[in-house]
C-alpha atoms as a PDB file:
ATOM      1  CA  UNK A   1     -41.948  48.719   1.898  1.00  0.00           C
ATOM      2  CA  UNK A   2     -38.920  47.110   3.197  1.00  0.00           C
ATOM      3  CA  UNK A   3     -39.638  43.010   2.890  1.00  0.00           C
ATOM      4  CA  UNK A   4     -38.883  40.760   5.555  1.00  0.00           C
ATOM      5  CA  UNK A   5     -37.539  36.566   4.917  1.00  0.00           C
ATOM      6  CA  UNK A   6     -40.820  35.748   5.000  1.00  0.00           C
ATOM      7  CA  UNK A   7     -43.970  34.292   3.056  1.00  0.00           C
ATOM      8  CA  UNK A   8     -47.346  34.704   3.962  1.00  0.00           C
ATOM      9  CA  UNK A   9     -49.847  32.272   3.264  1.00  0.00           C
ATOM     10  CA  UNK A  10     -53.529  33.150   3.855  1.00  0.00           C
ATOM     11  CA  UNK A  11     -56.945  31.017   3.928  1.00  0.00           C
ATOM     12  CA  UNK A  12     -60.132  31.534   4.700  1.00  0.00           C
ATOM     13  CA  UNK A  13     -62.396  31.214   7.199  1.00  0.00           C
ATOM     14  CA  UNK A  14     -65.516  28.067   7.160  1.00  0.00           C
ATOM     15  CA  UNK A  15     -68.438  29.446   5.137  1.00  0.00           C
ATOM     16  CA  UNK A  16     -71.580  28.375   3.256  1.00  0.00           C
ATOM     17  CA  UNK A  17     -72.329  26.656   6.263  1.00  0.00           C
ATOM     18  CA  UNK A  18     -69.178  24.125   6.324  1.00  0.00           C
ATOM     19  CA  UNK A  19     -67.387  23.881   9.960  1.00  0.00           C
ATOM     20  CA  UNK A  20     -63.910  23.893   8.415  1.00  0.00           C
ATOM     21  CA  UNK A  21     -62.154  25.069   5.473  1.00  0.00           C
ATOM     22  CA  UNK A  22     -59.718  23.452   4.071  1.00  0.00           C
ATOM     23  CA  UNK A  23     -57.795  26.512   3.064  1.00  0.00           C
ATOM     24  CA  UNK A  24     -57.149  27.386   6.204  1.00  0.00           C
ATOM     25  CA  UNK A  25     -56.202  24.138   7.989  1.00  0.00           C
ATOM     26  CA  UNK A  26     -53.275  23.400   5.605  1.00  0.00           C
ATOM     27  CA  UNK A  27     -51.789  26.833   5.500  1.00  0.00           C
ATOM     28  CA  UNK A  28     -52.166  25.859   9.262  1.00  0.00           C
ATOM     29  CA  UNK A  29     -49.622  23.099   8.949  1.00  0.00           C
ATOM     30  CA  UNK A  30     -47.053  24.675   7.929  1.00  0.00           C
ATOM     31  CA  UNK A  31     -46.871  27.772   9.968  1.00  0.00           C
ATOM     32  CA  UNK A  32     -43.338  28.687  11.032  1.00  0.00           C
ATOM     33  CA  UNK A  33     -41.482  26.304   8.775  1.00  0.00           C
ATOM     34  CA  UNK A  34     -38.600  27.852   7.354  1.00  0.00           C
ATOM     35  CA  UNK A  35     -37.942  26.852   3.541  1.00  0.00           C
ATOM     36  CA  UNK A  36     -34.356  28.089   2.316  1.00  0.00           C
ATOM     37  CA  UNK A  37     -34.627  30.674   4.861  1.00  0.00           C
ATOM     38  CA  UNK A  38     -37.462  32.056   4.436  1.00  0.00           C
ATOM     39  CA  UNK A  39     -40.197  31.715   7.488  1.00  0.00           C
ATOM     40  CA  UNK A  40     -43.917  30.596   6.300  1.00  0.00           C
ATOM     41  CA  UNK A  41     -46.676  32.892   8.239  1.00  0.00           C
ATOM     42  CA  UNK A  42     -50.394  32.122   8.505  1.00  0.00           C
ATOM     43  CA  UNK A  43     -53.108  34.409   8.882  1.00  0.00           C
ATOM     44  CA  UNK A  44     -56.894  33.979   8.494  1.00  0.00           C
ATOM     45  CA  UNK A  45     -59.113  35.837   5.892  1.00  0.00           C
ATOM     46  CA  UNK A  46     -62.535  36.230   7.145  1.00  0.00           C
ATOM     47  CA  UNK A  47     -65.017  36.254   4.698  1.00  0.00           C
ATOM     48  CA  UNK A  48     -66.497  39.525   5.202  1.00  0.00           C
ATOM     49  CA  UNK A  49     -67.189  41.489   2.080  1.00  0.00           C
ATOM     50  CA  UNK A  50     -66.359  45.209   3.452  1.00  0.00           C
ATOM     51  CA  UNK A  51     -63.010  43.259   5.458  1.00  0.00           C
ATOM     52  CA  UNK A  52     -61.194  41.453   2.430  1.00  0.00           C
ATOM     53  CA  UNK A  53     -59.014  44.624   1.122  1.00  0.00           C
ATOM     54  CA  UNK A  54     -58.261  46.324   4.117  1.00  0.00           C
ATOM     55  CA  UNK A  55     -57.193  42.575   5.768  1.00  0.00           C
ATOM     56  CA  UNK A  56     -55.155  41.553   2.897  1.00  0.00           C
ATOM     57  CA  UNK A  57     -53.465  44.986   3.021  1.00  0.00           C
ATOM     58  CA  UNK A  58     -52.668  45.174   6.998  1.00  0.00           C
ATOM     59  CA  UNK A  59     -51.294  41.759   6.815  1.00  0.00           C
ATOM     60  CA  UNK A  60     -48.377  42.989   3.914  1.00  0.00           C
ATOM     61  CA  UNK A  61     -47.660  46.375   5.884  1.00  0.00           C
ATOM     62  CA  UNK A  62     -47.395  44.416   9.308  1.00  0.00           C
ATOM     63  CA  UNK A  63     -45.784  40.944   7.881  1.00  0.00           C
ATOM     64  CA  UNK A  64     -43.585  42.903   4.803  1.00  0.00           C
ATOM     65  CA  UNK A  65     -43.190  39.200   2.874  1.00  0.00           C
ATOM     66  CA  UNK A  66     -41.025  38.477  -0.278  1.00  0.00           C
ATOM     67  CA  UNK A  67     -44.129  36.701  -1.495  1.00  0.00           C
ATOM     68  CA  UNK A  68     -47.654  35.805  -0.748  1.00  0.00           C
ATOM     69  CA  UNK A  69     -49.821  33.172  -1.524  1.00  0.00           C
ATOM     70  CA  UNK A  70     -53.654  33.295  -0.551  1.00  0.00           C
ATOM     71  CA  UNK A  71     -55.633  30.252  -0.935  1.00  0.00           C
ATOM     72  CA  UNK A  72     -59.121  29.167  -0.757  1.00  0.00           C
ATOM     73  CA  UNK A  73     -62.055  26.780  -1.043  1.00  0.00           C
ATOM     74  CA  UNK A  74     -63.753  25.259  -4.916  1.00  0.00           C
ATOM     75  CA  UNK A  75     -65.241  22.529  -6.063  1.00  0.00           C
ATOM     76  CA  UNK A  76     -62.904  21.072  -7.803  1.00  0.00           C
ATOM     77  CA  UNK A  77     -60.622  17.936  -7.660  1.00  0.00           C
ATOM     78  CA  UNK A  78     -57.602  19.477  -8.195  1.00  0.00           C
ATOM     79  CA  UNK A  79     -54.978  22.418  -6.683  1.00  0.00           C
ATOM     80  CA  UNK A  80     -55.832  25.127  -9.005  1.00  0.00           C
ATOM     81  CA  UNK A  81     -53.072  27.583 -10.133  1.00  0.00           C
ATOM     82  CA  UNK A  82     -55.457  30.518 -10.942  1.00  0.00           C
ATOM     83  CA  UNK A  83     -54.081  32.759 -13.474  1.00  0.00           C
ATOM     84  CA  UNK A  84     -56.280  36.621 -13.578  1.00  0.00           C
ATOM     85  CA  UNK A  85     -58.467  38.105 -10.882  1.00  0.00           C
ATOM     86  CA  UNK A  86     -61.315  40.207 -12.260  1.00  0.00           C
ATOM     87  CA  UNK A  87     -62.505  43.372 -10.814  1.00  0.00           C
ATOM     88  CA  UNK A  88     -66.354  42.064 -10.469  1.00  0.00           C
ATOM     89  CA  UNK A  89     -68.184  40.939  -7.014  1.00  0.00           C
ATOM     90  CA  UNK A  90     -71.146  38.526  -7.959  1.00  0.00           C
ATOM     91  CA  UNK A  91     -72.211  36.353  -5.305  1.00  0.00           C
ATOM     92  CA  UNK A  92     -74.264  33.346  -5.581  1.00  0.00           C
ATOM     93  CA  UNK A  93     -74.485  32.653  -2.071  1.00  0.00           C
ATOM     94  CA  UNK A  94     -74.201  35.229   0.663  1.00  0.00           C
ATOM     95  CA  UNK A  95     -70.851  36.608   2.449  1.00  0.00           C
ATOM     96  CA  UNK A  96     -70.437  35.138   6.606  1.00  0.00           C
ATOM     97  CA  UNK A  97     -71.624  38.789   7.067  1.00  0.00           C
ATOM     98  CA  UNK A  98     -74.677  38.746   5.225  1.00  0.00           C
ATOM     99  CA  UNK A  99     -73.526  40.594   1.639  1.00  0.00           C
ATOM    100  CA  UNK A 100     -74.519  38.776  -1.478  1.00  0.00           C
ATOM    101  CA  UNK A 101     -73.189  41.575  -3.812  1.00  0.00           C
ATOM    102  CA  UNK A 102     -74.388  41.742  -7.753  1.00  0.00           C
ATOM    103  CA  UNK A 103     -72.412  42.757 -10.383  1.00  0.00           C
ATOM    104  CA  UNK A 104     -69.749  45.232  -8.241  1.00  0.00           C
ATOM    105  CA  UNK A 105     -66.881  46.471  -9.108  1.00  0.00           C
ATOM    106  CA  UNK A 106     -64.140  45.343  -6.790  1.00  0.00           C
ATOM    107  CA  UNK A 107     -62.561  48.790  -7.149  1.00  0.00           C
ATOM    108  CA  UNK A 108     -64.265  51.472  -9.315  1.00  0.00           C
ATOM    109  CA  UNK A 109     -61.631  53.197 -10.916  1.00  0.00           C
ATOM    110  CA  UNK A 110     -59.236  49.831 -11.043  1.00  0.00           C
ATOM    111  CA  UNK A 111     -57.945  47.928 -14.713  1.00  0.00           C
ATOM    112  CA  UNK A 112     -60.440  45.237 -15.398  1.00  0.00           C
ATOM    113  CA  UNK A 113     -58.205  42.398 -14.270  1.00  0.00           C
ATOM    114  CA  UNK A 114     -54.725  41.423 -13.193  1.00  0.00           C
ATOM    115  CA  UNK A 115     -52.266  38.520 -13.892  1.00  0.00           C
ATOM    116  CA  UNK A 116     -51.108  36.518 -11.557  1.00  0.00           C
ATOM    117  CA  UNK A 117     -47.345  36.893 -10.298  1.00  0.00           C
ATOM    118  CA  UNK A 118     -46.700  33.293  -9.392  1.00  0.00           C
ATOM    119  CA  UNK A 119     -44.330  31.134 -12.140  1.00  0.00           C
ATOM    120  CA  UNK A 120     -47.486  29.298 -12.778  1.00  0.00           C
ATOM    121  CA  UNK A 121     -45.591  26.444 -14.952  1.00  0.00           C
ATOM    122  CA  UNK A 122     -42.908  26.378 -12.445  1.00  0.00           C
ATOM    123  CA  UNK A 123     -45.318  25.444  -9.590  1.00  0.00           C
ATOM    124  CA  UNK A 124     -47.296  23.533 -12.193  1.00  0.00           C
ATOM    125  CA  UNK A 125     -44.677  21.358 -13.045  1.00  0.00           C
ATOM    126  CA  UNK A 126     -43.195  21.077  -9.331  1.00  0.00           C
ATOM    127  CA  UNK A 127     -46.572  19.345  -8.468  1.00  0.00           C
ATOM    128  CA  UNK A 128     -47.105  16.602 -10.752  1.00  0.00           C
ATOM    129  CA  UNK A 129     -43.593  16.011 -10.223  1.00  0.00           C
ATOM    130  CA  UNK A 130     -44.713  15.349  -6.832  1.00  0.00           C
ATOM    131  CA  UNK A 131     -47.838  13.391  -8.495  1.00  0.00           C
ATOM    132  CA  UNK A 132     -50.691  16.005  -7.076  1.00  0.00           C
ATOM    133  CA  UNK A 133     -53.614  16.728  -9.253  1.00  0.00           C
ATOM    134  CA  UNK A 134     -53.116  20.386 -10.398  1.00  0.00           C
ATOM    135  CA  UNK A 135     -54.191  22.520 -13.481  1.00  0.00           C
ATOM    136  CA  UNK A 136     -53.866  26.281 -14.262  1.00  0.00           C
ATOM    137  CA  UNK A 137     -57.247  27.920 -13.691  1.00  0.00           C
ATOM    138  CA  UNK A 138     -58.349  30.987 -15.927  1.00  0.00           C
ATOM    139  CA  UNK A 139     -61.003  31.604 -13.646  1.00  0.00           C
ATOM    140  CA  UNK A 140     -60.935  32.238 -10.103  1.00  0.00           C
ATOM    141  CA  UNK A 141     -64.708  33.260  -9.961  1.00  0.00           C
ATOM    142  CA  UNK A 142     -66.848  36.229  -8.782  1.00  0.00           C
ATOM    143  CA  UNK A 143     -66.897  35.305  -4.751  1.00  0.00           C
ATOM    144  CA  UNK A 144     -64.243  36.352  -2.254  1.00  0.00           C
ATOM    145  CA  UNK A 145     -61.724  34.412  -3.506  1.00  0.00           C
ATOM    146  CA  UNK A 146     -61.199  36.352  -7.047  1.00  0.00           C
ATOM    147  CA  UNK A 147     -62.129  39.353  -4.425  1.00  0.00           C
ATOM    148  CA  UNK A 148     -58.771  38.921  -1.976  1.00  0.00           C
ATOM    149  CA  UNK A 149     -56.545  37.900  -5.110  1.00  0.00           C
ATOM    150  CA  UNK A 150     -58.019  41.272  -7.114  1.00  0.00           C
ATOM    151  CA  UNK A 151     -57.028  42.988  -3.932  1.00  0.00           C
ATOM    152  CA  UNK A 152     -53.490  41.248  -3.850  1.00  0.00           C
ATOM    153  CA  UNK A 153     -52.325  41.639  -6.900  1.00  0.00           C
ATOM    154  CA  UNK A 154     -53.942  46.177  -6.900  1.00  0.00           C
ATOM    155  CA  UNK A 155     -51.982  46.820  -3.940  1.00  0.00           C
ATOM    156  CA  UNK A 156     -48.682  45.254  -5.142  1.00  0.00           C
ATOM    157  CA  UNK A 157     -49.594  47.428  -8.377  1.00  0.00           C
ATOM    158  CA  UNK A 158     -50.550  50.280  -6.816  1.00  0.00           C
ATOM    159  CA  UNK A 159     -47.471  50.323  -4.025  1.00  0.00           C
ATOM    160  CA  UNK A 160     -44.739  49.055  -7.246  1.00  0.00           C
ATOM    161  CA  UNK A 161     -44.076  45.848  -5.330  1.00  0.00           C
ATOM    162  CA  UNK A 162     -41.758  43.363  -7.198  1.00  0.00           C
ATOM    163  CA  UNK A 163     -42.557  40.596  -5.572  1.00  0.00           C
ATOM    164  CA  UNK A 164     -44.471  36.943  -6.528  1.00  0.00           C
ATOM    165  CA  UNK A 165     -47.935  37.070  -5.047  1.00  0.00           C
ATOM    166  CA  UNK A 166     -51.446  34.928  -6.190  1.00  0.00           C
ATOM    167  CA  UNK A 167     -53.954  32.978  -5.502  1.00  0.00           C
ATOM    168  CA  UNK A 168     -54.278  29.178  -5.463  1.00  0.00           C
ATOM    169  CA  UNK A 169     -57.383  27.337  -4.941  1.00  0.00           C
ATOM    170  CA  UNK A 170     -57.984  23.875  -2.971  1.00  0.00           C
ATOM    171  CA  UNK A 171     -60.384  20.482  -3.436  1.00  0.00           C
ATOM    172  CA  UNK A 172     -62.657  20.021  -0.240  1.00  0.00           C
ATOM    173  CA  UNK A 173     -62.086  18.094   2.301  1.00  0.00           C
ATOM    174  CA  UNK A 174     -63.734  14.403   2.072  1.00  0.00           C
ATOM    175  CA  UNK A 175     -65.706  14.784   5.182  1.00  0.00           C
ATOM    176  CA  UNK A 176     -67.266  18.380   3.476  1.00  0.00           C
ATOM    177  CA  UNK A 177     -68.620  15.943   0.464  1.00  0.00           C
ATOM    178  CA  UNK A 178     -68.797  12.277   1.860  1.00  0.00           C
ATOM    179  CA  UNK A 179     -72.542  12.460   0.862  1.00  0.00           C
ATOM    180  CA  UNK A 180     -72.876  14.317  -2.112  1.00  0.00           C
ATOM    181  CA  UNK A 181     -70.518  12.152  -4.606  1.00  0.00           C
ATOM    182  CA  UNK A 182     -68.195  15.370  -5.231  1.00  0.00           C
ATOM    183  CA  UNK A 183     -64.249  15.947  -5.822  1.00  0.00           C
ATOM    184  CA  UNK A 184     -62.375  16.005  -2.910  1.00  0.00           C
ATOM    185  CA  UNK A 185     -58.251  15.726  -1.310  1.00  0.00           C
ATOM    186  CA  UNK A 186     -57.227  15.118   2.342  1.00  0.00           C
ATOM    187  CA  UNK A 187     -55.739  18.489   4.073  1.00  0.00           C
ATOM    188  CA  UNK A 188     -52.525  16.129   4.104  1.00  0.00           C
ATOM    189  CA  UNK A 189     -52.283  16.106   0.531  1.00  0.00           C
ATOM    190  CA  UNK A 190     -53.299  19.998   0.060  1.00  0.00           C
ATOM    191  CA  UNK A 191     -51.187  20.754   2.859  1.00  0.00           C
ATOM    192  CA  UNK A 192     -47.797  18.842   0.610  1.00  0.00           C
ATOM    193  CA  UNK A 193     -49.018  21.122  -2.047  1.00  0.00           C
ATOM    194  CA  UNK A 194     -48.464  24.261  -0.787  1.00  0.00           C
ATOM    195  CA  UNK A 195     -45.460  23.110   1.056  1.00  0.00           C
ATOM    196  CA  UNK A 196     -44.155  22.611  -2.437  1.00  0.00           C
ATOM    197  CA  UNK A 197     -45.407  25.786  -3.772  1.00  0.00           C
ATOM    198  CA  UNK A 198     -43.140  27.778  -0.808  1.00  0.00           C
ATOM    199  CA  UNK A 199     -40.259  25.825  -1.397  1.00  0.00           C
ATOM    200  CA  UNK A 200     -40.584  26.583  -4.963  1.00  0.00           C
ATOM    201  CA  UNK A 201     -40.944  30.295  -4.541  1.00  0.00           C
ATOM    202  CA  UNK A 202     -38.147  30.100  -1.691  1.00  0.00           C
ATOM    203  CA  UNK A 203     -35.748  28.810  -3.379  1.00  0.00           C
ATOM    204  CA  UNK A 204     -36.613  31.480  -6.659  1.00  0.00           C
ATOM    205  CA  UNK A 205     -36.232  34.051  -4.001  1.00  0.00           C
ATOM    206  CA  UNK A 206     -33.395  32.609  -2.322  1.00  0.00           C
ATOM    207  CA  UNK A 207     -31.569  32.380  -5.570  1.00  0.00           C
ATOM    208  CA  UNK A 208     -32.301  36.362  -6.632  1.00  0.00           C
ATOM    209  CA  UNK A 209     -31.085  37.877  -3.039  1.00  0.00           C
END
């Protein structure tokens, strides 16, 4: 696959019955900023069990990024730098489309789980530089957020891709938990995140071409 100055940046679509998703809406912000050449593209993941794999897949064959970085929803108060996807579906609350798998295999023949191919301490580090709450994750969970980044990371296996690709999640939004008392970060502030994250891996990619 011939790669393109570009990196794709993917987030999901509102579920569990939230109107927003704050995934989404800051990969929103920076669409078509250009860090050291390289052209930030945003495309929506629906969360549709029987969609993830072949969306994530269309999107690389029709985009053909040096990188990609898909992001999504937790619970927790800080950017989370996920390290390994597992190849399990386990649901705790049902898909937009209805699925609630239990106990699936992701792919049936795939490795158990794959490493992430971010520079997890270089993105680490780049953030609290910039004073944003961020941790590496070892666990990116059993819902369709370890689904898309399972997917991610077995097609750049399976097509011998060289190129940085993972998964990062993001707090909610303050207006998603204003009356439950949980963890939460403005899409400004998730948003300045993953603008640091591309300029990180722009500038690694600028420097190798």
């Amino acid at each position: 696959m011939r790669t393109e100055r570009k990196i794709l940046l993917t987030g999901f679509e509102p579920f569990g019955g939230n109107d927003v998703n704050p995934s989404i809406l800051a990969c929103r912000i920076l669409e078509g900023k250009v860090f050291h050449g390289f052209t930030v593209v945003v495309e929506e993941i629906p969360l549709r069990y029987r969609e993830i794999r072949g969306t994530i897949e269309g999107l690389i064959e029709r985009h053909g990024p040096a990188a990609v970085v898909c992001t999504g929803q937790s619970g927790r108060a800080f950017i989370a730098l996920e390290r390994v996807a597992i190849n399990v579906a386990n649901a705790r609350i049902p898909y937009n489309c209805g699925a609630k798998p239990r106990d699936e295999c992701l792919r049936s023949d795939g490795p158990a789980a794959y490493f992430t191919g971010l520079p997890l301490r270089r993105l680490l580090d780049g953030l609290r530089e910039a004073k944003i709450p961020t941790e590496i994750s070892n666990s990116a969970g059993t819902f369709g957020c370890n689904q898309i980044f399972y997917h991610l990371m077995d097609y750049v296996e399976r097509k011998g891709l060289d190129l940085p690709v993972g998964f990062i999640h993001v707090p909610p939004l303050p207006e998603q938990v204003v009356e439950k008392g949980a963890p939460s970060m403005t899409v400004e502030l998730i948003a300045t995140a993953l603008e640091r994250v591309v300029s990180i891996l722009a500038a690694q990619l600028d420097a190798e071409t």
